[in-house]
PDB file of N, CA and C in Angstrom:
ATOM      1  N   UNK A   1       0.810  -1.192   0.000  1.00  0.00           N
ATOM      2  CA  UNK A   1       0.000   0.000   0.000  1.00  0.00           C
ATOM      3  C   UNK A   1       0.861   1.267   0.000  1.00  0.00           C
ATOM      4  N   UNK A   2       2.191   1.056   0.660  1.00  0.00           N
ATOM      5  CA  UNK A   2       2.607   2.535   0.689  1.00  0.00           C
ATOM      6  C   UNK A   2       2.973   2.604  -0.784  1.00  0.00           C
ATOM      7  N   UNK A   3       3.570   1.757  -1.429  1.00  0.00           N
ATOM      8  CA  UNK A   3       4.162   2.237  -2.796  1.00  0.00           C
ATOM      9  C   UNK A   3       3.282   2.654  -3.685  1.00  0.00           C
ATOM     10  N   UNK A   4       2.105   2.436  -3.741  1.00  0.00           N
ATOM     11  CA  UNK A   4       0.738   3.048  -4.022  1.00  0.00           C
ATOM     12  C   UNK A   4       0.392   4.481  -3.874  1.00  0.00           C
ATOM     13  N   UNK A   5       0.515   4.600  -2.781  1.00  0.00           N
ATOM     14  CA  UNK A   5       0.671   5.652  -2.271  1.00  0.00           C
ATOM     15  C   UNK A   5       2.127   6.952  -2.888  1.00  0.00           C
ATOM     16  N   UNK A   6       2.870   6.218  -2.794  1.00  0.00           N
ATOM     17  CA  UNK A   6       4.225   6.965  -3.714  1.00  0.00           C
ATOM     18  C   UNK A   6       3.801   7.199  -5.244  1.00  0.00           C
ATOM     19  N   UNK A   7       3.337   6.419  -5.417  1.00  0.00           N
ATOM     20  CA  UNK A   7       2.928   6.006  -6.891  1.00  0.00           C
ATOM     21  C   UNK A   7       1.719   7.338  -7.061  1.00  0.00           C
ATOM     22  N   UNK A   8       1.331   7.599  -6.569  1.00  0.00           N
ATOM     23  CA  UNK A   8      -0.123   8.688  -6.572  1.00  0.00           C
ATOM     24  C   UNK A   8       0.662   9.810  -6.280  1.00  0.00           C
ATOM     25  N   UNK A   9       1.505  10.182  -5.255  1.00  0.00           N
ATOM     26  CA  UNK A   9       2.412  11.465  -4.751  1.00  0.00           C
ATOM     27  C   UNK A   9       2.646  12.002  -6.254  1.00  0.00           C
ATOM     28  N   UNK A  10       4.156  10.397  -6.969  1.00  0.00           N
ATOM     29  CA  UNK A  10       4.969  11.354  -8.254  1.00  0.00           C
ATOM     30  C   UNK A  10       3.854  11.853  -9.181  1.00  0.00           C
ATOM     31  N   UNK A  11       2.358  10.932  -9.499  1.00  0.00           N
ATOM     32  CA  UNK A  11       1.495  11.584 -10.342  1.00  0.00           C
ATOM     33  C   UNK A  11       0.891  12.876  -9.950  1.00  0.00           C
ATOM     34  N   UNK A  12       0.734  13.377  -8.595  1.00  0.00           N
ATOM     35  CA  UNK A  12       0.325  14.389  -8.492  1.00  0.00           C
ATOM     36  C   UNK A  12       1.281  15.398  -8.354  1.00  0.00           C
ATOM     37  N   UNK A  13       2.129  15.269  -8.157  1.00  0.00           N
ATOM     38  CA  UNK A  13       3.580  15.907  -9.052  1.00  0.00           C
ATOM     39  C   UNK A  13       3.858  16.393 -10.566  1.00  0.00           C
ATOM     40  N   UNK A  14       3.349  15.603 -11.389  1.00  0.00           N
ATOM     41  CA  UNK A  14       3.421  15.347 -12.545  1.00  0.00           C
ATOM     42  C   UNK A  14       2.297  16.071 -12.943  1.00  0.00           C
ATOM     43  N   UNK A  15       1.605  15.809 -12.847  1.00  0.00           N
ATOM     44  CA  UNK A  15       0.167  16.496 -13.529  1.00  0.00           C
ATOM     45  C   UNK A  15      -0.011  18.212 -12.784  1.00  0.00           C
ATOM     46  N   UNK A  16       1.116  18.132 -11.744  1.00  0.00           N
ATOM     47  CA  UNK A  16       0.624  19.464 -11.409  1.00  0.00           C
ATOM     48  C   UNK A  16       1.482  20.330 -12.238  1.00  0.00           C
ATOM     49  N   UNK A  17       2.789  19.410 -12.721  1.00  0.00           N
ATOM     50  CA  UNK A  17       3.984  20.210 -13.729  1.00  0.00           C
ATOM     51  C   UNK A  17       3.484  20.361 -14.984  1.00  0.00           C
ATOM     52  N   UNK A  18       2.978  19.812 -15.211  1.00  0.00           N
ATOM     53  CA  UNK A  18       1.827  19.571 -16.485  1.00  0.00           C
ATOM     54  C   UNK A  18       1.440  20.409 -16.831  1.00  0.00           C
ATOM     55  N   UNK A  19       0.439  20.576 -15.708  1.00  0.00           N
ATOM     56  CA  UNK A  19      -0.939  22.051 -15.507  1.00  0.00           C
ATOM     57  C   UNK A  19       0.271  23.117 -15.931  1.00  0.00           C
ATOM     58  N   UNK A  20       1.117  23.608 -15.063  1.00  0.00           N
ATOM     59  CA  UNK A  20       1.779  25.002 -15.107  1.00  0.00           C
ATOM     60  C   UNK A  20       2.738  25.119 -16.616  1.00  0.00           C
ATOM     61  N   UNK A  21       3.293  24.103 -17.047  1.00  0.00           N
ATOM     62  CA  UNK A  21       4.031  24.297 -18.509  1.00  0.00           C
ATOM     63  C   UNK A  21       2.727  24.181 -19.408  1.00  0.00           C
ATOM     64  N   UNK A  22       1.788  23.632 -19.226  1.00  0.00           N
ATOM     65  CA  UNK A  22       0.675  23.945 -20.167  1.00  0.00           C
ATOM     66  C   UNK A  22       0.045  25.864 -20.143  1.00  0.00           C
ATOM     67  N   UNK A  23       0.084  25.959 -18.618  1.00  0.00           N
ATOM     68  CA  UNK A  23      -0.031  27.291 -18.298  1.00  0.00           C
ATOM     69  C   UNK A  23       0.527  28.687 -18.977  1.00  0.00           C
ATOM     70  N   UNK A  24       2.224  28.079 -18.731  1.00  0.00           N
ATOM     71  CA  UNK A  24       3.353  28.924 -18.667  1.00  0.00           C
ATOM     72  C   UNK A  24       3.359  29.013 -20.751  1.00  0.00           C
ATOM     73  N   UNK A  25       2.665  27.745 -21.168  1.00  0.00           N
ATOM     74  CA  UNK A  25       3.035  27.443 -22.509  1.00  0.00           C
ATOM     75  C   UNK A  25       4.026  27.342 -23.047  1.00  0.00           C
ATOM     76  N   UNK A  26       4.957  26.627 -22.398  1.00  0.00           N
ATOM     77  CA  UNK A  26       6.273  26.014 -22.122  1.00  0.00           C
ATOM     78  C   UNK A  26       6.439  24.483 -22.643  1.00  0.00           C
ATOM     79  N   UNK A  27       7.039  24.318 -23.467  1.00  0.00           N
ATOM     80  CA  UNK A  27       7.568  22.786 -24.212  1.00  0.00           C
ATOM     81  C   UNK A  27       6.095  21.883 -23.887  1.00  0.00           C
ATOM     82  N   UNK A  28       5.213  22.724 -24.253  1.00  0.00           N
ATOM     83  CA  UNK A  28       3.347  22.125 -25.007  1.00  0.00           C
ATOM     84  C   UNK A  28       3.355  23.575 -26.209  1.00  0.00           C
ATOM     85  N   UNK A  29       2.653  22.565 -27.612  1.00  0.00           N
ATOM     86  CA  UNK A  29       2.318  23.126 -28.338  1.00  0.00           C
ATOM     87  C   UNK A  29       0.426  22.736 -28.601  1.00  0.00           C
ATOM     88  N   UNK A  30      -0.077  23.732 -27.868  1.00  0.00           N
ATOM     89  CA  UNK A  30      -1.931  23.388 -28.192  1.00  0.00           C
ATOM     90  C   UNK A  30      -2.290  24.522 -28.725  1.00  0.00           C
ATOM     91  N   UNK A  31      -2.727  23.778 -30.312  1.00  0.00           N
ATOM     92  CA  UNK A  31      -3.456  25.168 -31.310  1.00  0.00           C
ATOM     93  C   UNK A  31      -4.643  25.264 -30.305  1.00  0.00           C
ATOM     94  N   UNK A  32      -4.609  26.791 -30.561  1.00  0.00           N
ATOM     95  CA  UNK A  32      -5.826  27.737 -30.423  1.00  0.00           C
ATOM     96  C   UNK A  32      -5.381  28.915 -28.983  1.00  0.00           C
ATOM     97  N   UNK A  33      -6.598  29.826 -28.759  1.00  0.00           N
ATOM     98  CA  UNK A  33      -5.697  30.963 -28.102  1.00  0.00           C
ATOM     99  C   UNK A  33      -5.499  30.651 -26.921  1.00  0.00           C
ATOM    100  N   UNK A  34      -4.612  31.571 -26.325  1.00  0.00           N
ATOM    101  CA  UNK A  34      -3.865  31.432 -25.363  1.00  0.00           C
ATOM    102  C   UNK A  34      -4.945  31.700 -23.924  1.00  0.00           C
ATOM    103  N   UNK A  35      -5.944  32.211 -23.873  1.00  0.00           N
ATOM    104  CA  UNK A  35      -6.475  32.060 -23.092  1.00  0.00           C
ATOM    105  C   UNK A  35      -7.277  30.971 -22.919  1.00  0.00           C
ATOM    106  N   UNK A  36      -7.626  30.278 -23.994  1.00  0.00           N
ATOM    107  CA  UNK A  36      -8.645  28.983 -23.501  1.00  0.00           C
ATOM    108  C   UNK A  36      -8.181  27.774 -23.338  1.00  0.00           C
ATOM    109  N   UNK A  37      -6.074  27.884 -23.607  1.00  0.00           N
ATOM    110  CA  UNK A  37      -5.094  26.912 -22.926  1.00  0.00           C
ATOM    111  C   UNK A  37      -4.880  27.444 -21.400  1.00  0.00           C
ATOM    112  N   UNK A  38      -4.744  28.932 -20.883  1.00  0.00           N
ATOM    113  CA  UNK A  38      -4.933  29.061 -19.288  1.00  0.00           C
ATOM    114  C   UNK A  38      -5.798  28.662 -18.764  1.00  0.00           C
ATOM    115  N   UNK A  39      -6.925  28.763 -19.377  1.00  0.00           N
ATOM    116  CA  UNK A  39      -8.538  28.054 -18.615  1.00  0.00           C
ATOM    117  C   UNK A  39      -8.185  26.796 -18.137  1.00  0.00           C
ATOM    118  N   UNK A  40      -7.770  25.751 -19.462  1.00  0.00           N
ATOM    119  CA  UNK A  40      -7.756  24.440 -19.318  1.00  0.00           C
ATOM    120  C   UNK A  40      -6.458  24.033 -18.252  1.00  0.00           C
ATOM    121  N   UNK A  41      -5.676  24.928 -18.389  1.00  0.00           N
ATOM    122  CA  UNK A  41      -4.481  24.556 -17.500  1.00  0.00           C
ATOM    123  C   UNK A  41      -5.187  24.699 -15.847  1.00  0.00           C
ATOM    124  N   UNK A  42      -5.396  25.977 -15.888  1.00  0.00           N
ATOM    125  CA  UNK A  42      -6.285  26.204 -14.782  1.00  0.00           C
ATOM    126  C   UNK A  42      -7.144  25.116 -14.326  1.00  0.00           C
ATOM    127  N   UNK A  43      -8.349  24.629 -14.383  1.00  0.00           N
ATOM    128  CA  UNK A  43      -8.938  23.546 -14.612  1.00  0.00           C
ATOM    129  C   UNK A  43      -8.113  22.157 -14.390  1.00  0.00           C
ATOM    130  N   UNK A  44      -7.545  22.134 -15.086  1.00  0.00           N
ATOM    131  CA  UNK A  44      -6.550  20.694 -14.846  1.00  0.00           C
ATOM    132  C   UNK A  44      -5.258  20.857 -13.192  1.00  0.00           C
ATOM    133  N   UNK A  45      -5.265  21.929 -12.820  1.00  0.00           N
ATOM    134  CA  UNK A  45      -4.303  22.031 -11.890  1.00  0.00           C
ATOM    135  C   UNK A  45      -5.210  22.493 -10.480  1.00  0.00           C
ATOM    136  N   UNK A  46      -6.856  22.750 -10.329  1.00  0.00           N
ATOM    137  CA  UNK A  46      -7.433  23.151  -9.259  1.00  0.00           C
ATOM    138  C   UNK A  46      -8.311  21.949  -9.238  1.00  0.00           C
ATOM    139  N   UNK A  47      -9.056  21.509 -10.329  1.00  0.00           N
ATOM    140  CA  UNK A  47      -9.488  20.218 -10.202  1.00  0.00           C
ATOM    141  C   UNK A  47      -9.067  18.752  -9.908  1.00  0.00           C
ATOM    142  N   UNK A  48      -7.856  19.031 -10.643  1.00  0.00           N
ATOM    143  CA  UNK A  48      -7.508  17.805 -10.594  1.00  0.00           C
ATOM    144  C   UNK A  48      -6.792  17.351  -9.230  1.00  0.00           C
ATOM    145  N   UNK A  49      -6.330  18.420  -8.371  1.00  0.00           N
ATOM    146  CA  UNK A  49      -6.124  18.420  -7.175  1.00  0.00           C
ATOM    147  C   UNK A  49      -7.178  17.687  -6.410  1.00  0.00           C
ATOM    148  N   UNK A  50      -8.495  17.799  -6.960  1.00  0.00           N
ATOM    149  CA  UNK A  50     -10.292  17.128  -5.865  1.00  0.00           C
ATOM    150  C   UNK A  50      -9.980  16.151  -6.339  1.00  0.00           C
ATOM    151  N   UNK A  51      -9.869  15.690  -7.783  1.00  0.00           N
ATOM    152  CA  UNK A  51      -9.487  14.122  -7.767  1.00  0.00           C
ATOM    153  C   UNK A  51      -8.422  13.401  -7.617  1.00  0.00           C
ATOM    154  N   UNK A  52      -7.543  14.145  -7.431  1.00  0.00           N
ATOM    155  CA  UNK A  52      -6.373  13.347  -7.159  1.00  0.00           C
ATOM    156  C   UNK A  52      -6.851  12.878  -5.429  1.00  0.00           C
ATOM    157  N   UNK A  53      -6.902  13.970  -4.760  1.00  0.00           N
ATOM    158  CA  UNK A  53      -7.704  13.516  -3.011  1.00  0.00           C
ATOM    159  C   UNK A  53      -8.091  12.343  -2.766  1.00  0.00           C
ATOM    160  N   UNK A  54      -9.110  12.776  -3.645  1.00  0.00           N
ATOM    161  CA  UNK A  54     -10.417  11.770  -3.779  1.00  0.00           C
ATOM    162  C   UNK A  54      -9.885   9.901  -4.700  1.00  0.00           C
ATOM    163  N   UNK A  55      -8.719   9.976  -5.252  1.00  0.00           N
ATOM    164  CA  UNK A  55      -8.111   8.525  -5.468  1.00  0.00           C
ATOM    165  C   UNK A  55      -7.429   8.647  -3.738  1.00  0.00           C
ATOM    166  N   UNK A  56      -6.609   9.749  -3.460  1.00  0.00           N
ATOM    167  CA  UNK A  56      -5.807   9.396  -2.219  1.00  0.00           C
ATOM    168  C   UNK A  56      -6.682   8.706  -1.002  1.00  0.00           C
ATOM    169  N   UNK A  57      -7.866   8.947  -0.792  1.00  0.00           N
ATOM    170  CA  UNK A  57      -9.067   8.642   0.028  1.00  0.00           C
ATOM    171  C   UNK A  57      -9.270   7.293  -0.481  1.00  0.00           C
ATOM    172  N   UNK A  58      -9.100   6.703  -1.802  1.00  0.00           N
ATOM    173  CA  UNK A  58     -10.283   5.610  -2.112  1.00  0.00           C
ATOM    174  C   UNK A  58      -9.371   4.171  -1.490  1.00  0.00           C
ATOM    175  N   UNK A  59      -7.467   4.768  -1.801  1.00  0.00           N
ATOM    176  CA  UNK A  59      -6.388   3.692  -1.649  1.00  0.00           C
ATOM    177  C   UNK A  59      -6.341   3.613  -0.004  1.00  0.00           C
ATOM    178  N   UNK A  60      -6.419   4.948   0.415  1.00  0.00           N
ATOM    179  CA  UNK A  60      -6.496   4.483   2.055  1.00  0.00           C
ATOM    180  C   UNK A  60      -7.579   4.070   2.480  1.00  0.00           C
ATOM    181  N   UNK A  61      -8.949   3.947   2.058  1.00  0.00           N
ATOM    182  CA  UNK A  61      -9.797   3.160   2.535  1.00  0.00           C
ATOM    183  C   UNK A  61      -9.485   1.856   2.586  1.00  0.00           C
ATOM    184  N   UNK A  62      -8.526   1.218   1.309  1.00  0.00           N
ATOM    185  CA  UNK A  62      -8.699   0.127   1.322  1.00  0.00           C
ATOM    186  C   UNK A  62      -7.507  -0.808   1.915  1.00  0.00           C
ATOM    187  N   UNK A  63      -6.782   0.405   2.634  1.00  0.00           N
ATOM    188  CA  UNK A  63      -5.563   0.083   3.336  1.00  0.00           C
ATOM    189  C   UNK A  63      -6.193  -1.087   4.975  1.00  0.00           C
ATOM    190  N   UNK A  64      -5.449  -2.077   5.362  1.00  0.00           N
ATOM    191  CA  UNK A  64      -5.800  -2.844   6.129  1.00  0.00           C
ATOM    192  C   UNK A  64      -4.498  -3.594   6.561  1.00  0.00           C
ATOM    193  N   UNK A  65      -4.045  -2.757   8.073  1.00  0.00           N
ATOM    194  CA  UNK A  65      -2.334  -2.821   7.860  1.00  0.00           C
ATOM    195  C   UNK A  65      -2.774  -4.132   9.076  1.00  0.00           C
ATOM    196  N   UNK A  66      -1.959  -4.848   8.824  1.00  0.00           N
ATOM    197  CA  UNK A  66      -1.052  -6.175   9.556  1.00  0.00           C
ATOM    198  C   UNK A  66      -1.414  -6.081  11.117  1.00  0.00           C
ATOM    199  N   UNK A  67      -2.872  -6.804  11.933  1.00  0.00           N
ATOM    200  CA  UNK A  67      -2.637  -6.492  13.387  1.00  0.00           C
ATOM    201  C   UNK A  67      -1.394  -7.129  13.716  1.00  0.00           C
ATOM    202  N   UNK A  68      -1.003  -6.501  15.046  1.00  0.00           N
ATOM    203  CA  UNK A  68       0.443  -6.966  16.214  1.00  0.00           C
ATOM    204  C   UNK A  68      -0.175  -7.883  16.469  1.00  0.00           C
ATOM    205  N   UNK A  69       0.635  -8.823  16.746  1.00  0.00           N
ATOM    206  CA  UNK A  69       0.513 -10.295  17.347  1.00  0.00           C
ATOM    207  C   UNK A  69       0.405  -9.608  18.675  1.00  0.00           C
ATOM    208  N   UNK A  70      -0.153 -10.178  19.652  1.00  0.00           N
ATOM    209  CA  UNK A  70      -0.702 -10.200  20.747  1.00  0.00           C
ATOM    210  C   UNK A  70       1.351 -10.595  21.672  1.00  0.00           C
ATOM    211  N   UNK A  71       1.024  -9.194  22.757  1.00  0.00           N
ATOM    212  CA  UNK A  71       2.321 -10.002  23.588  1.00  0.00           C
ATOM    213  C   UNK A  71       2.648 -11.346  24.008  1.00  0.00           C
ATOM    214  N   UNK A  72       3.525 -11.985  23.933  1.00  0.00           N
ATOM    215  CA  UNK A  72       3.458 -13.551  24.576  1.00  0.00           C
ATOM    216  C   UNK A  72       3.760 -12.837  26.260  1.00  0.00           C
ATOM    217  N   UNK A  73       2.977 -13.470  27.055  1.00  0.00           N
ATOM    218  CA  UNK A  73       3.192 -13.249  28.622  1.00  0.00           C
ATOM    219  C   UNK A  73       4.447 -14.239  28.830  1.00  0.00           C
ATOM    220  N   UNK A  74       5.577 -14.397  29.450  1.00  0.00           N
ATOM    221  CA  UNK A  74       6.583 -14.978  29.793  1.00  0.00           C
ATOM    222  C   UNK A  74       6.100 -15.503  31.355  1.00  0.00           C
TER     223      UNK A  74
END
């Protein structure tokens, strides 16, 4: 589960570098104007933040860590 978890961190890393060079219009080439690529960048970097959460919520629900063995009494 944790590497799962890592695994979701670098993507929300990624998609947030995404959002801002899509933003910045930096090494992305998307025909059409430059404001309705800030929208979408916009959009992809405030939203996608609720769903990225909202996977982070769905993997720890289904997290179910290892009970401790019970002390042995000596």
């Amino acid at each position: 589960m944790p590497r799962r978890l890592v695994v979701l961190a670098v993507a929300v890393a990624a998609h947030a570098v995404l959002a801002q060079l899509l933003y910045a219009g930096w090494l992305v080439d998307v025909p059409g104007p430059a404001a309705d690529r800030m929208a979408g960048a916009q959009l992809m970097y405030w939203f996608g933040d609720l769903a990225e959460v909202a996977l982070a919520l769905a993997v720890l629900s289904r997290w179910r860590p290892d009970p401790r063995p019970a002390p042995v009494a000596a």
